[in-house]
PDB file of N, CA and C in Angstrom:
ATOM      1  N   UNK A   1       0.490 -12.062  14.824  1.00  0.00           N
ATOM      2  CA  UNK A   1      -0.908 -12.295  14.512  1.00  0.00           C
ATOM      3  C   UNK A   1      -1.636 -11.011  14.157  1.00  0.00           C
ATOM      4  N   UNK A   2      -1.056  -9.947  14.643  1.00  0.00           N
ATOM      5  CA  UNK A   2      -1.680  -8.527  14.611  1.00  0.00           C
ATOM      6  C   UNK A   2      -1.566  -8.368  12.873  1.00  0.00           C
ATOM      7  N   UNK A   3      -0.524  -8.478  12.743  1.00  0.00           N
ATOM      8  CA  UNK A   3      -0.443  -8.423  11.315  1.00  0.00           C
ATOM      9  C   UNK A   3      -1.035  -9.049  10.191  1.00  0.00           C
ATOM     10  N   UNK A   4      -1.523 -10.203  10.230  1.00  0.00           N
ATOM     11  CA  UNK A   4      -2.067 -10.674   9.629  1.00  0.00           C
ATOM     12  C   UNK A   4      -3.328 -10.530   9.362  1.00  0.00           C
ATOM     13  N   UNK A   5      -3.974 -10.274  10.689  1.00  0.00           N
ATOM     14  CA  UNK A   5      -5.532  -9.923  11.119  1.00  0.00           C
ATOM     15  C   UNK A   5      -5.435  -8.423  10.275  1.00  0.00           C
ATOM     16  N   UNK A   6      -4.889  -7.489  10.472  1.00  0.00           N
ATOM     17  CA  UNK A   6      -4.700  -6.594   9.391  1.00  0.00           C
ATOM     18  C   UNK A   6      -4.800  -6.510   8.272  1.00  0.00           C
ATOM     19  N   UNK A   7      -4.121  -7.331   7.915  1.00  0.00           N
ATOM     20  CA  UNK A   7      -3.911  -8.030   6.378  1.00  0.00           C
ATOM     21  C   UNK A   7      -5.344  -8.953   5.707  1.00  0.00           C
ATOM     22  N   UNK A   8      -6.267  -9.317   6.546  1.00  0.00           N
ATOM     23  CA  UNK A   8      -6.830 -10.536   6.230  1.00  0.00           C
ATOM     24  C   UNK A   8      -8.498  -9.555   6.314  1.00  0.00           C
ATOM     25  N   UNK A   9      -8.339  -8.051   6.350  1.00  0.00           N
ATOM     26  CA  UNK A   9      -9.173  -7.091   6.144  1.00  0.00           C
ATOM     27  C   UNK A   9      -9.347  -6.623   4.785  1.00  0.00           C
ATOM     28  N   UNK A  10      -8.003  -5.892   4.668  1.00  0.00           N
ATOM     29  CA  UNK A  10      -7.674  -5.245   3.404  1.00  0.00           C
ATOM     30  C   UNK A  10      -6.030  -5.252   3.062  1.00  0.00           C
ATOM     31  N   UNK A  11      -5.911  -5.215   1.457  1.00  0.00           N
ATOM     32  CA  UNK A  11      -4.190  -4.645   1.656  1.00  0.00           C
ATOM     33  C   UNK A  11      -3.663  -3.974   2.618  1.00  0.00           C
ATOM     34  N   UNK A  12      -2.398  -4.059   2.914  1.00  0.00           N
ATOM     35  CA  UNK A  12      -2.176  -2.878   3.591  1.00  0.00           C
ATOM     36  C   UNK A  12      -0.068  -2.407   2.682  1.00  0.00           C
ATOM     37  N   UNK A  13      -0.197  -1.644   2.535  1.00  0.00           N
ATOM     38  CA  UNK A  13       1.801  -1.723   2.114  1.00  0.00           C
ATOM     39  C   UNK A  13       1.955  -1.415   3.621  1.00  0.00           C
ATOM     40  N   UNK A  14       3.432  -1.697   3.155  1.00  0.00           N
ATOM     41  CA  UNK A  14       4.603  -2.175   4.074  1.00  0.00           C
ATOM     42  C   UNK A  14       4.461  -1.105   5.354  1.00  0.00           C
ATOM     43  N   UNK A  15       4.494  -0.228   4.597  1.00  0.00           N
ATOM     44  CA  UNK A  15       4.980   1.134   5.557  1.00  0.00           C
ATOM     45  C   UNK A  15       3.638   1.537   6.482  1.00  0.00           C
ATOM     46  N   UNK A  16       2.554   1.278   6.064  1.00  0.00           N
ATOM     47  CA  UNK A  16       0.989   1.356   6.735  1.00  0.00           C
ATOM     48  C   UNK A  16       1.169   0.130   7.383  1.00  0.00           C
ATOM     49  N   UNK A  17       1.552  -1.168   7.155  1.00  0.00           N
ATOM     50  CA  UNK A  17       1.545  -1.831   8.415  1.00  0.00           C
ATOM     51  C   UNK A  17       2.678  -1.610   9.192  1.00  0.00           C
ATOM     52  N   UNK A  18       3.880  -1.378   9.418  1.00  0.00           N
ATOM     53  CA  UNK A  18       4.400  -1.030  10.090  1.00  0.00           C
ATOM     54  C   UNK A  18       3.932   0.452  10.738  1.00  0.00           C
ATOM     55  N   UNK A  19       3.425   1.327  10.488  1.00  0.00           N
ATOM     56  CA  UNK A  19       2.717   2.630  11.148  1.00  0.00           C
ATOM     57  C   UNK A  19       2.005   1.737  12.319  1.00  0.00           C
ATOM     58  N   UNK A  20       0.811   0.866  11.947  1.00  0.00           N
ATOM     59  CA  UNK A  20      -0.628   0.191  12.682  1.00  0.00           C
ATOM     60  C   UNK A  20       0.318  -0.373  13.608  1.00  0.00           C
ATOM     61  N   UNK A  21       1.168  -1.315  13.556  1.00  0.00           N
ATOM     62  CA  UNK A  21       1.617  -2.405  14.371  1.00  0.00           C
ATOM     63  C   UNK A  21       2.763  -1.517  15.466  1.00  0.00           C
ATOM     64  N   UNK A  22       2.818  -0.123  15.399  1.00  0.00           N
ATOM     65  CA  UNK A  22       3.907   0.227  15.828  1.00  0.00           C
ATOM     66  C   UNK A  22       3.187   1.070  17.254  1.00  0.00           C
ATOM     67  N   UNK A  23       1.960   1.305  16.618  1.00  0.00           N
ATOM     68  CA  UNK A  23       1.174   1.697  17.618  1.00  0.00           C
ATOM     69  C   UNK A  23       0.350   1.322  17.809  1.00  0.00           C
ATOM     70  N   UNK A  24       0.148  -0.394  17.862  1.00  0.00           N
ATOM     71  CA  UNK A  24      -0.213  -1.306  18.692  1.00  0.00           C
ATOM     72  C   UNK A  24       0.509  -1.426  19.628  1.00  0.00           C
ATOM     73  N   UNK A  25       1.979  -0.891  19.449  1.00  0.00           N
ATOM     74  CA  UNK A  25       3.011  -1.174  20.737  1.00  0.00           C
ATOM     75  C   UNK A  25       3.912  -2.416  20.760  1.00  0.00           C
ATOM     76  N   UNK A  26       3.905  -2.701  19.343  1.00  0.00           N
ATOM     77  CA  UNK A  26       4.954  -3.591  18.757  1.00  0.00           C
ATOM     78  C   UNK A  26       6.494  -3.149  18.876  1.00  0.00           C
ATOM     79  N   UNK A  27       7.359  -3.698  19.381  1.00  0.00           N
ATOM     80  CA  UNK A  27       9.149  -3.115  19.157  1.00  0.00           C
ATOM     81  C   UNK A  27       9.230  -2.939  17.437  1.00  0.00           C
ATOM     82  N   UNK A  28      10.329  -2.407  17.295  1.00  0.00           N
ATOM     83  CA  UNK A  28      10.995  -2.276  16.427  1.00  0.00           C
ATOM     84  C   UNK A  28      11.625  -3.415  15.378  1.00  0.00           C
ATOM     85  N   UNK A  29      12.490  -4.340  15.986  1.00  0.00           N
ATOM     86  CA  UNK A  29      12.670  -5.545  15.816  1.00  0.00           C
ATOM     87  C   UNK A  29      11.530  -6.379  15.140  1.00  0.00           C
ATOM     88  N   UNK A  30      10.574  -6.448  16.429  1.00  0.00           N
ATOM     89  CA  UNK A  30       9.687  -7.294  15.654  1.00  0.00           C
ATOM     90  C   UNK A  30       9.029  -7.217  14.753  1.00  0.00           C
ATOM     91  N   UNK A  31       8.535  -6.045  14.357  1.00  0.00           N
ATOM     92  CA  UNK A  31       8.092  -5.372  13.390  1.00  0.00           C
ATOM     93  C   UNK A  31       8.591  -5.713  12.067  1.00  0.00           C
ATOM     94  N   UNK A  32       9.826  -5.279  11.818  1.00  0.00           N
ATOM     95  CA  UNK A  32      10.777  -5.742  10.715  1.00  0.00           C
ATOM     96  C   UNK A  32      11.145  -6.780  10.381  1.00  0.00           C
ATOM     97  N   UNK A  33      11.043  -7.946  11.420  1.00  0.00           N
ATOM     98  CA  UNK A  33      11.109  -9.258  11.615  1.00  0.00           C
ATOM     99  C   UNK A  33       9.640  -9.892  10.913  1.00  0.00           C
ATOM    100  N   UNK A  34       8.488  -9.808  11.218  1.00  0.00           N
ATOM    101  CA  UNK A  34       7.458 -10.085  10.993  1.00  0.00           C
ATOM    102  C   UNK A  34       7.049  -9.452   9.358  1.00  0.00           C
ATOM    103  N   UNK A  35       6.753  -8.107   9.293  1.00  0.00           N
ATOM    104  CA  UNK A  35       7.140  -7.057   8.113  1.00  0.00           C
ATOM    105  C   UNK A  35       8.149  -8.261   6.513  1.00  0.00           C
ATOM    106  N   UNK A  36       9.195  -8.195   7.383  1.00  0.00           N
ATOM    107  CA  UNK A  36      10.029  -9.407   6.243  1.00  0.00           C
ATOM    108  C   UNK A  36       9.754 -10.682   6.223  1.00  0.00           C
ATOM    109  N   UNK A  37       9.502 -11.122   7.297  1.00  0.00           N
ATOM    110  CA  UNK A  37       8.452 -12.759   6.859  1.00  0.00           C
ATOM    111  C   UNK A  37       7.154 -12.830   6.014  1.00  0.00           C
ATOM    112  N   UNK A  38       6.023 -11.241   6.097  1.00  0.00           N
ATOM    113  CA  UNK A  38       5.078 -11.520   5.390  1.00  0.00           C
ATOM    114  C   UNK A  38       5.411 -11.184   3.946  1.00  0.00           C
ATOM    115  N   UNK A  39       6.509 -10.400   3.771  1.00  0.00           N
ATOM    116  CA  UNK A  39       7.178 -10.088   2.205  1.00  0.00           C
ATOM    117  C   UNK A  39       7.395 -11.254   1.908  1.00  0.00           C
ATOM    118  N   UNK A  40       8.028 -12.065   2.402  1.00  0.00           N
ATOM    119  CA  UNK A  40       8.939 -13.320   1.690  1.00  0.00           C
ATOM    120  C   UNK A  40       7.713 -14.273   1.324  1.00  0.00           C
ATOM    121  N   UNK A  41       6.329 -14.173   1.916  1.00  0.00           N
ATOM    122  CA  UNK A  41       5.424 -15.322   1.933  1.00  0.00           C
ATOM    123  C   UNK A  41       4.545 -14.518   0.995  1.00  0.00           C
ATOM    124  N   UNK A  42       4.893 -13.285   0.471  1.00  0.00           N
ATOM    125  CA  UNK A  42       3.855 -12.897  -0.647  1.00  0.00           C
ATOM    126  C   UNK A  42       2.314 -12.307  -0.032  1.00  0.00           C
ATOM    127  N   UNK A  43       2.387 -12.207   1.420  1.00  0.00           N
ATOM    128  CA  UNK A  43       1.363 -11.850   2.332  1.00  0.00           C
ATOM    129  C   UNK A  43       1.084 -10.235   2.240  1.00  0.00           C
ATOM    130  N   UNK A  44       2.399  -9.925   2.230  1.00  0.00           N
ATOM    131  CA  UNK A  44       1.853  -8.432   1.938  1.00  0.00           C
ATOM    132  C   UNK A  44       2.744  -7.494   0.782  1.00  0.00           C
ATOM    133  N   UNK A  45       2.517  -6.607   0.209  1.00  0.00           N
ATOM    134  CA  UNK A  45       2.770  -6.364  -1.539  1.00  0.00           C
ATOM    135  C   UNK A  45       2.721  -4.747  -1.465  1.00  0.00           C
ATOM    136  N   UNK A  46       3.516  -4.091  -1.826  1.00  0.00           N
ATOM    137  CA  UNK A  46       3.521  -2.803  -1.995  1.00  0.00           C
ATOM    138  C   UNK A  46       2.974  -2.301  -3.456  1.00  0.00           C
ATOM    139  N   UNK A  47       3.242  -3.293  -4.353  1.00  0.00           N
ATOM    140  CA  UNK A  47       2.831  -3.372  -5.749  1.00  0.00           C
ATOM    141  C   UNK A  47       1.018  -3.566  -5.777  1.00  0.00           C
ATOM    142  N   UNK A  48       0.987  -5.057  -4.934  1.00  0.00           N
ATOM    143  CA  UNK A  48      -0.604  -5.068  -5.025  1.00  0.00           C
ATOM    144  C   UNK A  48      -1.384  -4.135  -4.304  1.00  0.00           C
ATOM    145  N   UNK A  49      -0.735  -3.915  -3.306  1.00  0.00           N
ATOM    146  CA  UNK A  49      -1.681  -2.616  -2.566  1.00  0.00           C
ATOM    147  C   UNK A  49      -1.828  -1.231  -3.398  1.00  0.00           C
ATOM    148  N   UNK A  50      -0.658  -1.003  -4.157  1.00  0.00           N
ATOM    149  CA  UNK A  50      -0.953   0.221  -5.011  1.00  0.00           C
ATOM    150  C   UNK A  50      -1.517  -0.046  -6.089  1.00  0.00           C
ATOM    151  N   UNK A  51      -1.543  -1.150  -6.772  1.00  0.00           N
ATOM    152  CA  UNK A  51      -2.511  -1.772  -8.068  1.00  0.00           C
ATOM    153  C   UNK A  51      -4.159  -1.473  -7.320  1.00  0.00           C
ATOM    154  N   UNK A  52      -4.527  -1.669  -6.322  1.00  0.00           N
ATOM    155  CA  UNK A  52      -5.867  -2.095  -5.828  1.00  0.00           C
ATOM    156  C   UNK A  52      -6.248  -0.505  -5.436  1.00  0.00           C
ATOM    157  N   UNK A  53      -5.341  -0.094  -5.021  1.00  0.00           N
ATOM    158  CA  UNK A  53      -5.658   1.663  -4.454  1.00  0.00           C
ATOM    159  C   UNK A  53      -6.031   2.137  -5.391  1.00  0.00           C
ATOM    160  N   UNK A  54      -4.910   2.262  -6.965  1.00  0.00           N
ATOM    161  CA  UNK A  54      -4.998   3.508  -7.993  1.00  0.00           C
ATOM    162  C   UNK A  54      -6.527   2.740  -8.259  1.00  0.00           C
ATOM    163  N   UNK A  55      -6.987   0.973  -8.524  1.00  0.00           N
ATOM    164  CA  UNK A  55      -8.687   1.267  -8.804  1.00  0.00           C
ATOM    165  C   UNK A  55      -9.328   1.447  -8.046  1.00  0.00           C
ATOM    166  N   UNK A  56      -9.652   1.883  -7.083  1.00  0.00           N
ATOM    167  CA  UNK A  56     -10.568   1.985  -6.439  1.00  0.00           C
ATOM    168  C   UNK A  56     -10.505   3.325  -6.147  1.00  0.00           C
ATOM    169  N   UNK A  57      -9.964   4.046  -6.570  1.00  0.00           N
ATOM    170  CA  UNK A  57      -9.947   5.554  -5.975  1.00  0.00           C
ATOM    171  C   UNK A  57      -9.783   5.868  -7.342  1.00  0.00           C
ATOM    172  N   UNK A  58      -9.705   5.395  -7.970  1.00  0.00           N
ATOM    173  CA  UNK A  58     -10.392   5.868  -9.657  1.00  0.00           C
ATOM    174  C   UNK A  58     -11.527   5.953 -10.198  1.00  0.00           C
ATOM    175  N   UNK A  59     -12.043   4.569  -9.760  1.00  0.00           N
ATOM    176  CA  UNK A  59     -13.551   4.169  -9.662  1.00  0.00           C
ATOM    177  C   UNK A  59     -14.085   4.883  -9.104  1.00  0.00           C
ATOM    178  N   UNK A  60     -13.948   5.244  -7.825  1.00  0.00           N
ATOM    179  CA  UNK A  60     -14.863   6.815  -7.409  1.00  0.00           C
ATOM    180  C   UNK A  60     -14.324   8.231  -7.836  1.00  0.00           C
ATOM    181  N   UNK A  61     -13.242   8.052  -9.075  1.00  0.00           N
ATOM    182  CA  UNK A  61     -13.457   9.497  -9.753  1.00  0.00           C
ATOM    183  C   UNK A  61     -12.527  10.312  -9.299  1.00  0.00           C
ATOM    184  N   UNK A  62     -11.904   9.984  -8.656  1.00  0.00           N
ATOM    185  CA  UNK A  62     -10.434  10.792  -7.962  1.00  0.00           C
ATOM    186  C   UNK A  62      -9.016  10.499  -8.810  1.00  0.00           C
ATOM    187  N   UNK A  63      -8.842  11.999  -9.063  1.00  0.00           N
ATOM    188  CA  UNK A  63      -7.676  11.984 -10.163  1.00  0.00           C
ATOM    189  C   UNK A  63      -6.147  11.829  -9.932  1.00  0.00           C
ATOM    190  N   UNK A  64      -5.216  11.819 -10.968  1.00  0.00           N
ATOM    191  CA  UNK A  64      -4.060  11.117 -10.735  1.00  0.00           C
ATOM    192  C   UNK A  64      -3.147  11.903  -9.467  1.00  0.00           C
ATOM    193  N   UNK A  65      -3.193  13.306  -9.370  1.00  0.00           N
ATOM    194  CA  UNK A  65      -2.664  13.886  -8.573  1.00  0.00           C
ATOM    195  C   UNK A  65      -3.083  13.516  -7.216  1.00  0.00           C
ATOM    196  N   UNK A  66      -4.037  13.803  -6.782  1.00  0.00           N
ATOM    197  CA  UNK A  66      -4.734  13.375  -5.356  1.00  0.00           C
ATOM    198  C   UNK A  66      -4.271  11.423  -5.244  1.00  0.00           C
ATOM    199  N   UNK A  67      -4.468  10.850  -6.394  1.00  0.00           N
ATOM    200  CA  UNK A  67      -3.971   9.270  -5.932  1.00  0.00           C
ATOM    201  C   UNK A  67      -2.788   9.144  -5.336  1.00  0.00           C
ATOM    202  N   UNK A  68      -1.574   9.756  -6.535  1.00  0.00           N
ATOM    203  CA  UNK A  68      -1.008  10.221  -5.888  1.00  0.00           C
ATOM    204  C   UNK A  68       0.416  10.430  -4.648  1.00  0.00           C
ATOM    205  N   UNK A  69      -0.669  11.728  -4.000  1.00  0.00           N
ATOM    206  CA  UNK A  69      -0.235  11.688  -2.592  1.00  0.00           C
ATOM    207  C   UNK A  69      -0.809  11.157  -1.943  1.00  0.00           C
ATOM    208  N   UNK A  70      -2.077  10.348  -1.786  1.00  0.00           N
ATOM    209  CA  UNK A  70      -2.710   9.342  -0.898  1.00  0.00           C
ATOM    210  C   UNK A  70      -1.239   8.186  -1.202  1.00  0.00           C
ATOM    211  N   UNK A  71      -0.802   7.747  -2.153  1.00  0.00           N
ATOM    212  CA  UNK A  71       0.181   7.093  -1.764  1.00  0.00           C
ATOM    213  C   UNK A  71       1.322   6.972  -1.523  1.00  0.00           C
ATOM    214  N   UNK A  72       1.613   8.001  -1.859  1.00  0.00           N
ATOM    215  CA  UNK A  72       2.813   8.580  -1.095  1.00  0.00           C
ATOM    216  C   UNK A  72       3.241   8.514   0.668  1.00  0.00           C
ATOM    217  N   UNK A  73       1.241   9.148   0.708  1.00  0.00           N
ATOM    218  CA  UNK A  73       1.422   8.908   2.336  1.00  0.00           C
ATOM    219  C   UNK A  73       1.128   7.589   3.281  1.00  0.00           C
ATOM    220  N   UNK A  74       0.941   6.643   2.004  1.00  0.00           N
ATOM    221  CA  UNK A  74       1.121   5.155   2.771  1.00  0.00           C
ATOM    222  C   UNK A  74       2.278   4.803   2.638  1.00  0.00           C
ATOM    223  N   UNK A  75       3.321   5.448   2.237  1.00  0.00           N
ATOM    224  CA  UNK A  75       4.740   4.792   1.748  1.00  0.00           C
ATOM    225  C   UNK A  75       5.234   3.928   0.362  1.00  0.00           C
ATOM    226  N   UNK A  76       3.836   4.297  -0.268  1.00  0.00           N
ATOM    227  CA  UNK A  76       4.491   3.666  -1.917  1.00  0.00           C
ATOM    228  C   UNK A  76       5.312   4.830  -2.183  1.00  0.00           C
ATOM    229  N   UNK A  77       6.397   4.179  -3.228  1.00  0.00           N
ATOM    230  CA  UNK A  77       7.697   4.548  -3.995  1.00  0.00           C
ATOM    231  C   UNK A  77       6.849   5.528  -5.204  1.00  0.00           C
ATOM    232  N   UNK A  78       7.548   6.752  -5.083  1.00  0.00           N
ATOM    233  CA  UNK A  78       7.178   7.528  -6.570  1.00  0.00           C
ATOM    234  C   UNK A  78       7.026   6.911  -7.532  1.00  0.00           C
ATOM    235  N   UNK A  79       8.579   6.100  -8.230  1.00  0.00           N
ATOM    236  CA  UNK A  79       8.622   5.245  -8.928  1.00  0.00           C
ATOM    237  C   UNK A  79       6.941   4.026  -9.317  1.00  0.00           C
ATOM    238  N   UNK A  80       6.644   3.065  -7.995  1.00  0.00           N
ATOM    239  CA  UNK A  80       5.573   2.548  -8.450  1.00  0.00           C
ATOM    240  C   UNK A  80       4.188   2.878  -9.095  1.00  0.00           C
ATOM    241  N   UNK A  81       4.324   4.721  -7.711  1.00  0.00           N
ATOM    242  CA  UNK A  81       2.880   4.992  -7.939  1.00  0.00           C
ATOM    243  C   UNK A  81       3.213   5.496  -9.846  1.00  0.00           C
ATOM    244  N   UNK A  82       3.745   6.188 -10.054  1.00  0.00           N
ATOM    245  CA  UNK A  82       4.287   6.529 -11.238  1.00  0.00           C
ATOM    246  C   UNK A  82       4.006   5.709 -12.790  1.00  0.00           C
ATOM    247  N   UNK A  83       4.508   4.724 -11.952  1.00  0.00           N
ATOM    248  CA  UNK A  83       4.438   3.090 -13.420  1.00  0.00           C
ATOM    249  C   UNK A  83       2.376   3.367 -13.358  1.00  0.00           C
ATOM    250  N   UNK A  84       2.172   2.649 -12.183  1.00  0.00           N
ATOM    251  CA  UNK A  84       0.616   1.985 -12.045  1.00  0.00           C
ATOM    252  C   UNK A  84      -0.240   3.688 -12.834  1.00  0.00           C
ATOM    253  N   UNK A  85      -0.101   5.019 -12.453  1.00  0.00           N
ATOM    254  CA  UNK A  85      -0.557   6.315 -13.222  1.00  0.00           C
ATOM    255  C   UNK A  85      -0.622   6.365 -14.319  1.00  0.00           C
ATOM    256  N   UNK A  86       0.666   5.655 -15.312  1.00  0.00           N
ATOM    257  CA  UNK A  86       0.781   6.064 -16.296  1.00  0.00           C
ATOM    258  C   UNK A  86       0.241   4.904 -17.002  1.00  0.00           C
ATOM    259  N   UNK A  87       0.180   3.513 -16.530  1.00  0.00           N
ATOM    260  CA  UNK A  87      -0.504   2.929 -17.462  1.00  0.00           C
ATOM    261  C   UNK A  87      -2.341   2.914 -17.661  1.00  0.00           C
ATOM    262  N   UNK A  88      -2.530   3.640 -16.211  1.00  0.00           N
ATOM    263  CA  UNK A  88      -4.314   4.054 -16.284  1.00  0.00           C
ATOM    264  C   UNK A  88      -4.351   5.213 -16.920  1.00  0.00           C
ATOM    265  N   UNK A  89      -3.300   6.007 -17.911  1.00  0.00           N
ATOM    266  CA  UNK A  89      -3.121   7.523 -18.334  1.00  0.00           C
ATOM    267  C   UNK A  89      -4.401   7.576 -19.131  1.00  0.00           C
ATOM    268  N   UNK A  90      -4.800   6.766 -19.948  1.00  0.00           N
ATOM    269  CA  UNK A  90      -5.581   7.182 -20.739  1.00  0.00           C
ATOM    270  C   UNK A  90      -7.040   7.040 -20.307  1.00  0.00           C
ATOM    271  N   UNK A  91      -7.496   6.213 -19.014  1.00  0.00           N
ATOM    272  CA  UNK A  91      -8.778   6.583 -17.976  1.00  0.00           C
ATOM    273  C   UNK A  91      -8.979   7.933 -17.964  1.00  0.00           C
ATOM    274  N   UNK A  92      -8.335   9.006 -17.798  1.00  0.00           N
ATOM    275  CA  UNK A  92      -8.032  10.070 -17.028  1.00  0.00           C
ATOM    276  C   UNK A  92      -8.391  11.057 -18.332  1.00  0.00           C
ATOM    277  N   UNK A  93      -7.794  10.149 -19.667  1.00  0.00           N
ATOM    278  CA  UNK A  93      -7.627  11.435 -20.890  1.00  0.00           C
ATOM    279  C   UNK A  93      -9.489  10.813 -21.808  1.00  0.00           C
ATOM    280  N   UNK A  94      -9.907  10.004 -21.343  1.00  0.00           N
ATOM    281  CA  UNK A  94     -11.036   9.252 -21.859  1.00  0.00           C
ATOM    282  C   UNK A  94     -11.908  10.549 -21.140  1.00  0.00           C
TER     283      UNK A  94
END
């Protein structure tokens, strides 16, 4: 339920809810257990959470480098943040 109530705030990726829920004092197990049930139900999205991040931290004017490592340090994949950067490339060159 922790997770969801999380979820039912704001995005969160994978790796930021597993951080929150881990020090709520959640096991390990369950975590990954729960973690892979809300993947499979489309509940939580590493893709949509980094789609929703790069706008909104664009929208207030913060550039591709600083985006970034803000997502890096939620646990998005180089690779994604990478794709979602390069197709806002020309925000940045506007």
């Amino acid at each position: 339920m922790a997770a969801v109530r999380l979820l039912a705030r704001r995005e969160h990726s994978k790796d930021e809810l597993r951080r929150k829920l881990k020090r709520r004092g959640h096991g390990q197990a369950i975590i990954d257990t729960v973690i892979g049930a809300l993947d499979e139900a489309a509940y939580v999205s590493d893709t949509r959470f980094a789609e929703m991040f790069v706008r909104v931290r664009r929208a207030r004017g913060q550039g591709p480098v600083r985006i970034r490592a803000e997502l890096r340090q939620r646990g998005v994949e180089d690779a994604l943040a990478d794709d979602l950067l390069t197709e806002t490339a020309e925000f940045w060159i506007d």
